[in-house]
C-alpha atoms as a PDB file:
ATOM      1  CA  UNK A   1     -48.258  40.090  32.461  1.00  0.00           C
ATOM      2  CA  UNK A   2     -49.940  37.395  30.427  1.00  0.00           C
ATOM      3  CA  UNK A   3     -47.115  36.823  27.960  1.00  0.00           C
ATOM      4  CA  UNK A   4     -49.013  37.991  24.928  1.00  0.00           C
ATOM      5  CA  UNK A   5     -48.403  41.500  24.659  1.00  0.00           C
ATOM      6  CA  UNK A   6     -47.215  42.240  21.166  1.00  0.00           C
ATOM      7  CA  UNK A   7     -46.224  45.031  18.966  1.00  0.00           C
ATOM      8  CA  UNK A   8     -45.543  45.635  14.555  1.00  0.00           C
ATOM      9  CA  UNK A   9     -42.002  45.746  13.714  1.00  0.00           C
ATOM     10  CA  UNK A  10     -41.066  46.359  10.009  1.00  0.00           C
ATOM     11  CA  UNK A  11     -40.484  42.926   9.371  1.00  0.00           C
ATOM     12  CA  UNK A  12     -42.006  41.332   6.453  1.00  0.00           C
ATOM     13  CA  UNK A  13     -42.154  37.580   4.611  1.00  0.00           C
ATOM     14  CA  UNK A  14     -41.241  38.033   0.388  1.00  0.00           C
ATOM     15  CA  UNK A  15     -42.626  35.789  -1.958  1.00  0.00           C
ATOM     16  CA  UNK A  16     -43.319  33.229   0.608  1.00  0.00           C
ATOM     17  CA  UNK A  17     -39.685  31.949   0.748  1.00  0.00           C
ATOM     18  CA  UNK A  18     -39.322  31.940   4.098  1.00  0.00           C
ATOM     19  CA  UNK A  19     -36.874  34.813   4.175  1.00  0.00           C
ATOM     20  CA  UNK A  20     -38.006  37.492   6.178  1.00  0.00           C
ATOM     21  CA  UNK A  21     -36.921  41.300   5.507  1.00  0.00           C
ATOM     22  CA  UNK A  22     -37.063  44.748   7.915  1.00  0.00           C
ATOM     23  CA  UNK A  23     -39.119  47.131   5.444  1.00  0.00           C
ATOM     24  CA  UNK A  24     -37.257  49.783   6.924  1.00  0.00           C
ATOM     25  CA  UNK A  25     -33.202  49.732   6.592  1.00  0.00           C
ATOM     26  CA  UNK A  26     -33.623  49.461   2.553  1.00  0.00           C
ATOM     27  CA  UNK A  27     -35.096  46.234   3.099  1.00  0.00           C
ATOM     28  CA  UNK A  28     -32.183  44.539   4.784  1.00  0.00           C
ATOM     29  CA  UNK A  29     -32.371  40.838   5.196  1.00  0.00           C
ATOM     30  CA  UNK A  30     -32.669  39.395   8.551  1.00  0.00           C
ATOM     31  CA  UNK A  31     -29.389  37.943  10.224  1.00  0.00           C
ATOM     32  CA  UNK A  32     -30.731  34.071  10.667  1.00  0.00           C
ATOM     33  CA  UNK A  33     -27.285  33.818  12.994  1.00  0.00           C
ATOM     34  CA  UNK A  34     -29.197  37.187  15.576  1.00  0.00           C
ATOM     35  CA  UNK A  35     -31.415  35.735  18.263  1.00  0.00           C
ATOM     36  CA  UNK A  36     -33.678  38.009  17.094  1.00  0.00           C
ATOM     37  CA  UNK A  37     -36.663  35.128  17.075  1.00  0.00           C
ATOM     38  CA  UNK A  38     -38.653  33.999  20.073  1.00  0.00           C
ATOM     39  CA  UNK A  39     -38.589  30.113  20.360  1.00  0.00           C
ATOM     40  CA  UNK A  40     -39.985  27.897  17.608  1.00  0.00           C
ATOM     41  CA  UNK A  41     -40.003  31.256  15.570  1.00  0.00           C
ATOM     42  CA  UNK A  42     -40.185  31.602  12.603  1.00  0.00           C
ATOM     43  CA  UNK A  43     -42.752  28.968  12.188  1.00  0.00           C
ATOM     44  CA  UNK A  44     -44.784  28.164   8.968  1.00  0.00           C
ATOM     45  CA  UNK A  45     -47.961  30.182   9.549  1.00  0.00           C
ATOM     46  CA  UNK A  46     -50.733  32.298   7.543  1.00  0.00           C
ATOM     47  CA  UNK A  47     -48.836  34.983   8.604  1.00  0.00           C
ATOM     48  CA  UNK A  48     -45.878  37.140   6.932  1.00  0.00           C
ATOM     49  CA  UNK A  49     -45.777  40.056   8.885  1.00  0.00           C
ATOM     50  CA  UNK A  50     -43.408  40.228  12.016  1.00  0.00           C
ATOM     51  CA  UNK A  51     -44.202  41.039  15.690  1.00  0.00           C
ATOM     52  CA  UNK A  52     -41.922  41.888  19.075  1.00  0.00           C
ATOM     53  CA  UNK A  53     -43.522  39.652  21.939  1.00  0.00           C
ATOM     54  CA  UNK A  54     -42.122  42.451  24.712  1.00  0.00           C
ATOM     55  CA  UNK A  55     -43.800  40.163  27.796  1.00  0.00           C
ATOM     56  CA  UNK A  56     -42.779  37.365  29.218  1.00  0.00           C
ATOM     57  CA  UNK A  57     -41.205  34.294  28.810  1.00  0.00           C
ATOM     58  CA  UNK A  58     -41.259  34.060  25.377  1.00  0.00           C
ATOM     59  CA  UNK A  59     -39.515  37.648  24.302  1.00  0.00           C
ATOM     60  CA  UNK A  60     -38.820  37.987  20.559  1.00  0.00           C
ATOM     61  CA  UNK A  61     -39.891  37.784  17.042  1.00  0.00           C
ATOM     62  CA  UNK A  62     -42.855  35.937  15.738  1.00  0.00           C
ATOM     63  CA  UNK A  63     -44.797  35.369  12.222  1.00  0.00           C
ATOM     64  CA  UNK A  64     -48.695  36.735  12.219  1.00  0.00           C
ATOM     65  CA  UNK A  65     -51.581  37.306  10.640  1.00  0.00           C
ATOM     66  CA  UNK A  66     -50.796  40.781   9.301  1.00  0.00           C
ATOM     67  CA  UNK A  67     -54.543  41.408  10.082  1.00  0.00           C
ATOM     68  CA  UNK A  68     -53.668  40.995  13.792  1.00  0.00           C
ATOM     69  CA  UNK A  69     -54.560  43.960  16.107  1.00  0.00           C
ATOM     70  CA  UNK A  70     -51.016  44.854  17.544  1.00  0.00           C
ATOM     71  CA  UNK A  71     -49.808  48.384  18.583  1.00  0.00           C
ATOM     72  CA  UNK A  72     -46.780  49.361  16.639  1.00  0.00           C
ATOM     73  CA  UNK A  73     -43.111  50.598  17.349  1.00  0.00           C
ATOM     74  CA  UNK A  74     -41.872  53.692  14.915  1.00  0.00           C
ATOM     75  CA  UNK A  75     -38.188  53.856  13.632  1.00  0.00           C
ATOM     76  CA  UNK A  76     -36.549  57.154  14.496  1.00  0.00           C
ATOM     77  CA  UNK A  77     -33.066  58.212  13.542  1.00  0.00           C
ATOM     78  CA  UNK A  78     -30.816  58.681  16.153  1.00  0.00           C
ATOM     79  CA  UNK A  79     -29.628  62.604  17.002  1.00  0.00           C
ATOM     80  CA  UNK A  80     -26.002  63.454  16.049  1.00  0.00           C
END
């Protein structure tokens, strides 16, 4: 694959601080300290919303254009 198949996560930029929150989960911060990012993510952009790259090499999250054209994961909760 061509390394640029991506996907909507919950994630989500408030008030342009930089700090980026799952929507889902109550609206947990992030963990800065989870390599949850792909490299040189996050990275100033005109994007807040938050994307899994799920093709290689670069496999992670990234900032973009919430206008972007992505598919989009659902959260389910897990059976007892």
């Amino acid at each position: 694959m061509g390394g640029n198949l991506k996907v909507w996560v919950s994630g989500l930029e408030r008030n342009c601080s930089g700090d980026y929150q799952w929507c889902s989960a109550g609206g947990e911060q992030f963990d800065k300290s989870q390599a949850l990012w792909a490299e040189n993510e996050p990275r100033k952009s005109s994007g807040s919303c938050v994307a899994l790259a799920v093709d290689a090499p670069n496999v992670g999250l990234s900032v973009e254009n919430c206008n972007s054209n992505y598919s989009f994961v659902c959260e389910a909760m897990p059976e007892p």
